[in-house]
PDB file of N, CA and C in Angstrom:
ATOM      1  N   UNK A   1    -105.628  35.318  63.717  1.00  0.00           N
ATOM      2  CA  UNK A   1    -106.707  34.389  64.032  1.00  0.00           C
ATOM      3  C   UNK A   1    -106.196  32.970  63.840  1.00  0.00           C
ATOM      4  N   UNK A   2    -106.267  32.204  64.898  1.00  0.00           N
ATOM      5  CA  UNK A   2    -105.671  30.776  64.446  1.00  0.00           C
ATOM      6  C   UNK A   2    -106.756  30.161  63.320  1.00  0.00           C
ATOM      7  N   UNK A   3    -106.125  28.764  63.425  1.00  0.00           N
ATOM      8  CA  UNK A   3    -106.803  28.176  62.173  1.00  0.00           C
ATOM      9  C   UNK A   3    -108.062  27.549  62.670  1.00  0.00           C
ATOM     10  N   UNK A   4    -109.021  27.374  62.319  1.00  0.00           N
ATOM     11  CA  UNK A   4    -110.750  26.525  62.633  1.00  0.00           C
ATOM     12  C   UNK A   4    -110.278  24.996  62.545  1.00  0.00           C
ATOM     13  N   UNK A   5    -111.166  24.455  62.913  1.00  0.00           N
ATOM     14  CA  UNK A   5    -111.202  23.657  63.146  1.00  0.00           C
ATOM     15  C   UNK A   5    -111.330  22.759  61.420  1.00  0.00           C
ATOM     16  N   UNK A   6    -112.168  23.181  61.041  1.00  0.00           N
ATOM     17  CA  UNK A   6    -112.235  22.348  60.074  1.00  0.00           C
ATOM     18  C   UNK A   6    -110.840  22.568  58.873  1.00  0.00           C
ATOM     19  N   UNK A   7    -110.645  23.920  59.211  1.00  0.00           N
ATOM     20  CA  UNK A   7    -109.256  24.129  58.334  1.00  0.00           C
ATOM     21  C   UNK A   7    -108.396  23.043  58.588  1.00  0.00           C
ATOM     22  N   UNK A   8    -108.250  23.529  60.037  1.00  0.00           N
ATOM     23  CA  UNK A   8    -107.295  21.925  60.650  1.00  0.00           C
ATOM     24  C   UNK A   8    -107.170  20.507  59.758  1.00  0.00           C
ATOM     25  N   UNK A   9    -109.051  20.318  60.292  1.00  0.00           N
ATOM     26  CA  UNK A   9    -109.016  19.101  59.575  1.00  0.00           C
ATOM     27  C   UNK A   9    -108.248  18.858  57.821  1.00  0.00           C
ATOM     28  N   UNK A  10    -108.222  19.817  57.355  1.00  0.00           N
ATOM     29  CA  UNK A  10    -108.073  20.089  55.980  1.00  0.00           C
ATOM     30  C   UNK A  10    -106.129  19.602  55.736  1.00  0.00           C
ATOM     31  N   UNK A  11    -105.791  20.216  57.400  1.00  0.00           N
ATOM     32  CA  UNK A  11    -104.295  20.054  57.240  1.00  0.00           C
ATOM     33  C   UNK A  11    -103.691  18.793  57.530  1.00  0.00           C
ATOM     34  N   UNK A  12    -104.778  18.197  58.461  1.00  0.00           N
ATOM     35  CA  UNK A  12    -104.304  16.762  58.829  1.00  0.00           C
ATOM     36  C   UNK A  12    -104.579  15.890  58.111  1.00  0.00           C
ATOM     37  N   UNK A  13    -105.534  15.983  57.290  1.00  0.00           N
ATOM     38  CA  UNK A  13    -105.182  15.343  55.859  1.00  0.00           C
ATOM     39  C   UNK A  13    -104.505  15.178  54.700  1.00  0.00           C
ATOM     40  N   UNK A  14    -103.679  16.231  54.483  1.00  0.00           N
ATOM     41  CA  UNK A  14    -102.546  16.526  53.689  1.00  0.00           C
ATOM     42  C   UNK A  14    -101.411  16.443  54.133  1.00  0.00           C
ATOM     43  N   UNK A  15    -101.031  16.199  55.518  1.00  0.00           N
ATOM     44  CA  UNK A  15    -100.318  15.745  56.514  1.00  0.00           C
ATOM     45  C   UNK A  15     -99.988  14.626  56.333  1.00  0.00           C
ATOM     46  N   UNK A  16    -101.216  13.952  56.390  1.00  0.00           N
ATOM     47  CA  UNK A  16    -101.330  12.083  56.602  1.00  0.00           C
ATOM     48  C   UNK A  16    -100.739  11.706  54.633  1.00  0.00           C
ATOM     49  N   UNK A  17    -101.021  12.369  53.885  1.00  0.00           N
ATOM     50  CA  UNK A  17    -100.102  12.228  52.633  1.00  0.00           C
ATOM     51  C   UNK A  17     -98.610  12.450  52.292  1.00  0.00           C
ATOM     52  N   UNK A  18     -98.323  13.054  53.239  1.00  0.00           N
ATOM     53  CA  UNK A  18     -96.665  13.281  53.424  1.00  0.00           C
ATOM     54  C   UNK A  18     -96.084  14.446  52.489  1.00  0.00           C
ATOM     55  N   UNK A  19     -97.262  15.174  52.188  1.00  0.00           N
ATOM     56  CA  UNK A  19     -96.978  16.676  51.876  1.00  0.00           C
ATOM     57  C   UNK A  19     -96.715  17.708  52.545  1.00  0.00           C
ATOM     58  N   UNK A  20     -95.540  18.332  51.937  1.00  0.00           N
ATOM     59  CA  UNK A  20     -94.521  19.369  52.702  1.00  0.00           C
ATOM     60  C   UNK A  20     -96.076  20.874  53.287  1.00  0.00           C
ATOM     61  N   UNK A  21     -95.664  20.221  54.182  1.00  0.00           N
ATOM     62  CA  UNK A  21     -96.908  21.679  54.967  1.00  0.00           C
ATOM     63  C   UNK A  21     -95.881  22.495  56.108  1.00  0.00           C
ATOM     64  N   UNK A  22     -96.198  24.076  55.919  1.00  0.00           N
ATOM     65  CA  UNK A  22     -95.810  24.813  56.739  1.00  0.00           C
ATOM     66  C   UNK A  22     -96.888  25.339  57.450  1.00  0.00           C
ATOM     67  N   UNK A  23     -96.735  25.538  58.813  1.00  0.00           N
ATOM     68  CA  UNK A  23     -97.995  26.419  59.674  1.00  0.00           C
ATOM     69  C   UNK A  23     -97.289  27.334  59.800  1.00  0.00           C
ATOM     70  N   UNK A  24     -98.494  28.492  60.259  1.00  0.00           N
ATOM     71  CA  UNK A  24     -97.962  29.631  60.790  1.00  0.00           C
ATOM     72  C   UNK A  24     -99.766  30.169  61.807  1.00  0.00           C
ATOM     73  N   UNK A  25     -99.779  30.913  62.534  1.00  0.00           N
ATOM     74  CA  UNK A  25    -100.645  30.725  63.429  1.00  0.00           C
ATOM     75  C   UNK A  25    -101.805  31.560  62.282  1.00  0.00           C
ATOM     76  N   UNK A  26    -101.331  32.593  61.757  1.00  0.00           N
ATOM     77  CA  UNK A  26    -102.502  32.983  60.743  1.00  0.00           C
ATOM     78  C   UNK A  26    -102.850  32.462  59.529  1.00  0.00           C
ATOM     79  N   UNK A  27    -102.288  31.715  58.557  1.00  0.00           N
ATOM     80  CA  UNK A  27    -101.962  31.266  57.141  1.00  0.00           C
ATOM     81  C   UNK A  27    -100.926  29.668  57.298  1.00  0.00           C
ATOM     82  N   UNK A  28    -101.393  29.091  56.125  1.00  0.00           N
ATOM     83  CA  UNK A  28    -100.707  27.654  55.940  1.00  0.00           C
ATOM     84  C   UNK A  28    -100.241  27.967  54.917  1.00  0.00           C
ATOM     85  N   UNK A  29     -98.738  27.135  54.091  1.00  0.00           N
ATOM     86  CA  UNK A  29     -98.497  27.336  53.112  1.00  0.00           C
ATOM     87  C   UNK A  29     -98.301  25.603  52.569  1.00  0.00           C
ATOM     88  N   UNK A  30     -98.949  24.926  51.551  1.00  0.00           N
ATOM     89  CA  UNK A  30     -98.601  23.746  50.848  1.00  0.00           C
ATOM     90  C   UNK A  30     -97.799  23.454  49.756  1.00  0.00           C
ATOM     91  N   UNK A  31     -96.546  22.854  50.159  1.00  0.00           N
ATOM     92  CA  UNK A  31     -95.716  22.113  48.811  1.00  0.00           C
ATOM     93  C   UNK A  31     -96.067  21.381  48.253  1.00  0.00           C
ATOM     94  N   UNK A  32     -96.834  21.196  47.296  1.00  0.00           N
ATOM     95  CA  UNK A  32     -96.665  20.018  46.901  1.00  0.00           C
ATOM     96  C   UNK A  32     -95.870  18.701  46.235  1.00  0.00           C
ATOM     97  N   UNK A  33     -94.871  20.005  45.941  1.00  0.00           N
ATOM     98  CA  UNK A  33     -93.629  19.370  45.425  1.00  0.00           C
ATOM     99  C   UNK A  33     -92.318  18.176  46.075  1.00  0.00           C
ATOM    100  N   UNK A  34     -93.129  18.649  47.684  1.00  0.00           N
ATOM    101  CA  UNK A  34     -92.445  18.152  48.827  1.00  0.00           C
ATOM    102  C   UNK A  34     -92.840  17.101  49.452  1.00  0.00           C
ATOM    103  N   UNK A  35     -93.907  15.963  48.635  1.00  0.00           N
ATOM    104  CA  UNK A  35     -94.046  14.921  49.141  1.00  0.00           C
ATOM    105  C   UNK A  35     -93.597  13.795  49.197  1.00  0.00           C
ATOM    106  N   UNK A  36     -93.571  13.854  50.277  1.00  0.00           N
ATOM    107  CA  UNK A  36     -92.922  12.270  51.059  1.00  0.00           C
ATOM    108  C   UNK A  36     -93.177  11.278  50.674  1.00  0.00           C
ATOM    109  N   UNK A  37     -92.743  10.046  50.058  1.00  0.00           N
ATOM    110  CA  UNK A  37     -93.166   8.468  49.670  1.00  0.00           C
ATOM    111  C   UNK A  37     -93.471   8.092  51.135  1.00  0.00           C
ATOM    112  N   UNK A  38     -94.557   7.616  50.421  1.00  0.00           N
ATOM    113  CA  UNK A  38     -95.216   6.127  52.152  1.00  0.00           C
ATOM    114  C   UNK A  38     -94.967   4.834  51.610  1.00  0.00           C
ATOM    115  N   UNK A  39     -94.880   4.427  52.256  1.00  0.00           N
ATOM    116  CA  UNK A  39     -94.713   2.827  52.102  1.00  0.00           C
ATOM    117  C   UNK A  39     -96.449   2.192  52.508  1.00  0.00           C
ATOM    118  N   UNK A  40     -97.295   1.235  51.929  1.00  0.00           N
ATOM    119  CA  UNK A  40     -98.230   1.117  51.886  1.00  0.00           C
ATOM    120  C   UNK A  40     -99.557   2.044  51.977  1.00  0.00           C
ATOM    121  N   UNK A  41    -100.759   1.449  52.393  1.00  0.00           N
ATOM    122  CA  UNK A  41    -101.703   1.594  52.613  1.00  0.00           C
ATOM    123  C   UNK A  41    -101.434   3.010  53.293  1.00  0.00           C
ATOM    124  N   UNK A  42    -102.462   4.350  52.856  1.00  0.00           N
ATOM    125  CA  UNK A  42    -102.119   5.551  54.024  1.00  0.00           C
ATOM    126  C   UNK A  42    -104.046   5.766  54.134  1.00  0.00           C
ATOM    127  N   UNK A  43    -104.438   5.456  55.737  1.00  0.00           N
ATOM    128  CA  UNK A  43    -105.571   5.809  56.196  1.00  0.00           C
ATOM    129  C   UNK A  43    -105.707   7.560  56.558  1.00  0.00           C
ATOM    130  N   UNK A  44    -106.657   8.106  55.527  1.00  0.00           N
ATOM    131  CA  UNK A  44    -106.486   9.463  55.528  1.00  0.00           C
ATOM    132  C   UNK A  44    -108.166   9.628  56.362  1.00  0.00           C
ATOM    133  N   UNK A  45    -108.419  10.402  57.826  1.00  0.00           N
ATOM    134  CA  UNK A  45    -109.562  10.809  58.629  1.00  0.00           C
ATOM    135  C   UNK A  45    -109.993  11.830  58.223  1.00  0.00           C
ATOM    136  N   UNK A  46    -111.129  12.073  57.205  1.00  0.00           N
ATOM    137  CA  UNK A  46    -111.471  13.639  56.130  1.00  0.00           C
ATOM    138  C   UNK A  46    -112.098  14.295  57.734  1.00  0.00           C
ATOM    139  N   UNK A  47    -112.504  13.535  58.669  1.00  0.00           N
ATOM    140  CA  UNK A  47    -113.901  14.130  59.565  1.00  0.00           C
ATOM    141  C   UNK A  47    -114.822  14.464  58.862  1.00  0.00           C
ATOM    142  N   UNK A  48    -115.587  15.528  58.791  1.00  0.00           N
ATOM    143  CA  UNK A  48    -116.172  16.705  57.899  1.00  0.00           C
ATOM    144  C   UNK A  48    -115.639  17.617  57.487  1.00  0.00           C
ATOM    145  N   UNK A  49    -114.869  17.579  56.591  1.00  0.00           N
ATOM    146  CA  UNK A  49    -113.867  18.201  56.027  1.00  0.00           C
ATOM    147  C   UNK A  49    -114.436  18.149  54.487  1.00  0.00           C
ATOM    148  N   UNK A  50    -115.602  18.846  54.398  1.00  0.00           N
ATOM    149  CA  UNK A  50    -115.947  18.583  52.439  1.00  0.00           C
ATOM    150  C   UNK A  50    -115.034  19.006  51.901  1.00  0.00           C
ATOM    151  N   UNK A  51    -113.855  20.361  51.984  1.00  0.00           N
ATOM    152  CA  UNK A  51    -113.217  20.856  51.532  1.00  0.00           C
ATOM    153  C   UNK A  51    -112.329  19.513  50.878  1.00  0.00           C
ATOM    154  N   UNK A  52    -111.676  19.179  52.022  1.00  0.00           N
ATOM    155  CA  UNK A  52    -110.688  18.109  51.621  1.00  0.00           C
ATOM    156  C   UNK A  52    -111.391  16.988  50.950  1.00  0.00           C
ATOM    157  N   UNK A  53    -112.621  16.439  51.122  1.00  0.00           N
ATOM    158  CA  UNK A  53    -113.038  15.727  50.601  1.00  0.00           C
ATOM    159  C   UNK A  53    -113.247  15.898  48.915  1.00  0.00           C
ATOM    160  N   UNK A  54    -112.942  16.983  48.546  1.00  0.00           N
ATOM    161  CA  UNK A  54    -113.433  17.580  47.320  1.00  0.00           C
ATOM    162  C   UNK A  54    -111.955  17.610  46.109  1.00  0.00           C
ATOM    163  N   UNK A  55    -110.955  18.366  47.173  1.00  0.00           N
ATOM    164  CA  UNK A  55    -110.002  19.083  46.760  1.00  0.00           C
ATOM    165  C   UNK A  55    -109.015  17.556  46.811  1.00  0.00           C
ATOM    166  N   UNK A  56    -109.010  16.816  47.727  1.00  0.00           N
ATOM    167  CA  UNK A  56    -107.872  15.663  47.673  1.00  0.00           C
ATOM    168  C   UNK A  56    -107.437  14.963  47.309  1.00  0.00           C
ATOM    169  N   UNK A  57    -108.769  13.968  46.733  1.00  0.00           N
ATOM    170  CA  UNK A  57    -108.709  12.986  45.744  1.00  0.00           C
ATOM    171  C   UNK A  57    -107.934  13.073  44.372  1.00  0.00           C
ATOM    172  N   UNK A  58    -108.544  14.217  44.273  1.00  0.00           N
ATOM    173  CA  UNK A  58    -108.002  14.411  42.356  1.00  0.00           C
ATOM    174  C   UNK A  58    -106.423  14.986  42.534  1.00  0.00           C
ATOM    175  N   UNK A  59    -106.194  15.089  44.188  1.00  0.00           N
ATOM    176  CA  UNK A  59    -104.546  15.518  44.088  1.00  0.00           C
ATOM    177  C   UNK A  59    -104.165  14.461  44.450  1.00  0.00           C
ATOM    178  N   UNK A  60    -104.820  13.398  45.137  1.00  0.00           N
ATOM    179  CA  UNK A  60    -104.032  12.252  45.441  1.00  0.00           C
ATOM    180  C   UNK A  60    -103.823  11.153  43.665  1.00  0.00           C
ATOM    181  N   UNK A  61    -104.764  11.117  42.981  1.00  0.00           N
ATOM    182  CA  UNK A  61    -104.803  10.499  41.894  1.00  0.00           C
ATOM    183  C   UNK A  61    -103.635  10.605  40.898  1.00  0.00           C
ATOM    184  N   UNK A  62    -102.770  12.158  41.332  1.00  0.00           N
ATOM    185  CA  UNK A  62    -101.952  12.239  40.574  1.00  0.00           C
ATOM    186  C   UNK A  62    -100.564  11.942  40.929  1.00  0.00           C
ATOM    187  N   UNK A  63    -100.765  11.577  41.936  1.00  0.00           N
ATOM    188  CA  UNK A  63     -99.436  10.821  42.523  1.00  0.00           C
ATOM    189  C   UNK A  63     -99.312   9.151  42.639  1.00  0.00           C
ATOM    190  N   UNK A  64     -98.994   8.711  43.333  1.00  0.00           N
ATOM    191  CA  UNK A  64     -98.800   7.029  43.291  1.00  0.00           C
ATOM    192  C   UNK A  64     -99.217   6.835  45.120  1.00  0.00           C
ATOM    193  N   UNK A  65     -99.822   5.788  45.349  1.00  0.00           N
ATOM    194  CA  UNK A  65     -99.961   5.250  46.679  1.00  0.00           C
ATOM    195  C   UNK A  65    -101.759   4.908  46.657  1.00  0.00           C
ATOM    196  N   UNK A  66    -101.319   4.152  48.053  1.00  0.00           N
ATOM    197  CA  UNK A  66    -102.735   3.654  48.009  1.00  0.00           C
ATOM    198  C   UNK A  66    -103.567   4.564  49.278  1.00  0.00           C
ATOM    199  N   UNK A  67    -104.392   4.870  48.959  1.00  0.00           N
ATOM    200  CA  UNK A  67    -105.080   5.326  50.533  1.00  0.00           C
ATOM    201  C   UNK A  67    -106.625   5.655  50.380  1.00  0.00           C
ATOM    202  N   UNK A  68    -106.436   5.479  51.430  1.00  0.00           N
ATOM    203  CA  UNK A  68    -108.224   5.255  51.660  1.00  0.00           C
ATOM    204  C   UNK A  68    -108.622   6.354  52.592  1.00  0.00           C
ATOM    205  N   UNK A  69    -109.704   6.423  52.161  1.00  0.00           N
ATOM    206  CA  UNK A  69    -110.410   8.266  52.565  1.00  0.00           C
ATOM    207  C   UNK A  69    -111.495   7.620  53.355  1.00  0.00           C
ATOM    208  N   UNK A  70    -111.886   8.444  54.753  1.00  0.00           N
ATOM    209  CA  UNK A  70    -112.989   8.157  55.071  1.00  0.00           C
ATOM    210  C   UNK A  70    -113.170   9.851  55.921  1.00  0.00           C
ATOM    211  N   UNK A  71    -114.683   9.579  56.336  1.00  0.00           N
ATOM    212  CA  UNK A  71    -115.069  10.594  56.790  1.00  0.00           C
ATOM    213  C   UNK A  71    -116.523  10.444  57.893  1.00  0.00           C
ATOM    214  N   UNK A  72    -117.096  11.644  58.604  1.00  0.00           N
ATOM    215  CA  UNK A  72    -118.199  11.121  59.505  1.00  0.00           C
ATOM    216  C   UNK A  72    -118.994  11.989  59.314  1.00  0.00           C
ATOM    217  N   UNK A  73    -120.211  11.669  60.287  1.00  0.00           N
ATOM    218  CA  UNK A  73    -121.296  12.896  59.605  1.00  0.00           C
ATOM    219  C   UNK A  73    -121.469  13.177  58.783  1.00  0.00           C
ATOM    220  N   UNK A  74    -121.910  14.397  58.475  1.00  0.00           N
ATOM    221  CA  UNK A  74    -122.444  14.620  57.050  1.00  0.00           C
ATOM    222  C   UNK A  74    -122.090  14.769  55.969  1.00  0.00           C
ATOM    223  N   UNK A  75    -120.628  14.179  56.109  1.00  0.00           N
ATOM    224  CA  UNK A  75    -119.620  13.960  54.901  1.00  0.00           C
ATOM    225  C   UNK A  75    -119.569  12.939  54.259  1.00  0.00           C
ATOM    226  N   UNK A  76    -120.455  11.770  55.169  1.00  0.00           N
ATOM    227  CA  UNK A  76    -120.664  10.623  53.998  1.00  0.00           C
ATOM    228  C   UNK A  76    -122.398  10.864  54.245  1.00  0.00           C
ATOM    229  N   UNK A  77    -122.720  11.714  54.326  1.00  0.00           N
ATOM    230  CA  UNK A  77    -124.288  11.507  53.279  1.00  0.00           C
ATOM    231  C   UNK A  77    -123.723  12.377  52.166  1.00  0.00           C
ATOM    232  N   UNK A  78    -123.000  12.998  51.885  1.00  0.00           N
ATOM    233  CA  UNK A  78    -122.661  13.723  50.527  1.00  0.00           C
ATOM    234  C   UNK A  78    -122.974  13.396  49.422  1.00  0.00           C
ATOM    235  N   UNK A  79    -122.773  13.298  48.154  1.00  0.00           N
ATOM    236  CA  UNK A  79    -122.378  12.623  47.272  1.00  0.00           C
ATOM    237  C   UNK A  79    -120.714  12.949  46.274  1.00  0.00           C
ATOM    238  N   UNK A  80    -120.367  11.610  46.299  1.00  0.00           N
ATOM    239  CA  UNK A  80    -119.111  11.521  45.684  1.00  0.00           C
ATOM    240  C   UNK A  80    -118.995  11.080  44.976  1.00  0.00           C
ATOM    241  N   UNK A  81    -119.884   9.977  44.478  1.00  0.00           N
ATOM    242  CA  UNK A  81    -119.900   9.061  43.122  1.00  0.00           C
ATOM    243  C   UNK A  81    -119.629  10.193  41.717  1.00  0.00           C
ATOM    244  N   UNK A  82    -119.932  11.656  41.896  1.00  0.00           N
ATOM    245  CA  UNK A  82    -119.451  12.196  40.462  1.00  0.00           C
ATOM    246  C   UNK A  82    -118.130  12.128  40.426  1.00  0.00           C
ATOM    247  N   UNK A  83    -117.304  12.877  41.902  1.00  0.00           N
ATOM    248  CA  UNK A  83    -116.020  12.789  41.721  1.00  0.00           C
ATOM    249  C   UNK A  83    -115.254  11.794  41.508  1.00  0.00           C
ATOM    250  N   UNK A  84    -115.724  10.383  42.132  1.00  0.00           N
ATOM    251  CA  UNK A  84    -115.019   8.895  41.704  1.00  0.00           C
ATOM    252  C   UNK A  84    -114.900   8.576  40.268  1.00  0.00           C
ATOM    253  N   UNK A  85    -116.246   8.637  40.050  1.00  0.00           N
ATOM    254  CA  UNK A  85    -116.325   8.808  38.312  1.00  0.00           C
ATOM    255  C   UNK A  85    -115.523   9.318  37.617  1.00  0.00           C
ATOM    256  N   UNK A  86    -115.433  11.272  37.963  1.00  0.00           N
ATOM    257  CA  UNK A  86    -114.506  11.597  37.054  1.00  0.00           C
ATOM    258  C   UNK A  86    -113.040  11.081  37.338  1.00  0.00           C
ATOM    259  N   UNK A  87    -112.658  11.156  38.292  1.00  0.00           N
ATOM    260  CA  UNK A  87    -111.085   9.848  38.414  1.00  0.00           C
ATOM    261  C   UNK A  87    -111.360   8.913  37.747  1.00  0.00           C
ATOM    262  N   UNK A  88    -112.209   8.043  37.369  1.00  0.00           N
ATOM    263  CA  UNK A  88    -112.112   7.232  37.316  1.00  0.00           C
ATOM    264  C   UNK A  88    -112.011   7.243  35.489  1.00  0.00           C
ATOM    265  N   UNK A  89    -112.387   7.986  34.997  1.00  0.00           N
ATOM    266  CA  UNK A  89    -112.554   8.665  33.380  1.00  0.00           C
ATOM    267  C   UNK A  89    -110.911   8.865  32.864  1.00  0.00           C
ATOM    268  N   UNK A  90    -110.380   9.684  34.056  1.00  0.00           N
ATOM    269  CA  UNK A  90    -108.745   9.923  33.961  1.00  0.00           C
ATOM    270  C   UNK A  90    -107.956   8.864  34.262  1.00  0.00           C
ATOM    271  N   UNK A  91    -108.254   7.659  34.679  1.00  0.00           N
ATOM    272  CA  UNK A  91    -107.498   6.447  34.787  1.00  0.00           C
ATOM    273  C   UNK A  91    -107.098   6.046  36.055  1.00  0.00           C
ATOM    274  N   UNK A  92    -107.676   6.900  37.009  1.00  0.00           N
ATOM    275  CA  UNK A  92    -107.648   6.518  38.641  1.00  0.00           C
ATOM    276  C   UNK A  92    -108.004   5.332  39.176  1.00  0.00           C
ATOM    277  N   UNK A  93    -107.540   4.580  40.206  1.00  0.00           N
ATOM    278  CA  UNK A  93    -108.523   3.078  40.369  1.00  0.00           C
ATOM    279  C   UNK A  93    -109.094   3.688  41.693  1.00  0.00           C
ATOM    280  N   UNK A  94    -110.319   3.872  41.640  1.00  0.00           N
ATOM    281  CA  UNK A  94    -111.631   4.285  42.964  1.00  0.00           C
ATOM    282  C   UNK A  94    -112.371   2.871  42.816  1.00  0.00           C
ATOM    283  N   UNK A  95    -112.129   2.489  44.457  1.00  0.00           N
ATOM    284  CA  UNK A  95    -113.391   1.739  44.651  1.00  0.00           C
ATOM    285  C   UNK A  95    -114.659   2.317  45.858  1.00  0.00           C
TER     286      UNK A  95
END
């Protein structure tokens, strides 16, 4: 079964971080060990992707770089202010 759509979305966001991703038409596999340095600002497109919206942040916090998350639909009526918070408890800078 290929991957959905929103899975997708899930990959092109971890993509746009310069983490080692393998496809395969049934299953993805993530390195994380395998990420790439960016040089500035990295504009990450969540779409509606709550998954990633959930799961990313607190993996991006533990690395170094700057990037900015956005998303459409009903991914910014969500709420995120808990998760900013808790980054922000662990020493993350969220604005």
């Amino acid at each position: 079964e290929a991957l959905s759509t929103l899975r997708l979305a899930d990959v092109e966001a971890l993509a746009a971080t310069g983490i080692g991703i393998e496809l395969r038409p049934e299953s993805w596999t993530v390195d994380p060990r395998r990420r790439a340095p960016r040089e500035g600002a990295v504009a990450i497109d969540l779409g509606e992707a709550g998954t990633a919206a959930r799961f990313l942040p607190p993996w991006l916090a533990t690395g170094r770089g700057i990037f900015h998350l956005d998303g459409r639909g009903r991914l910014r009526e969500r709420p995120h202010l808990p998760l900013a918070h808790a980054l922000i408890e662990l020493g993350a800078r969220v604005e």
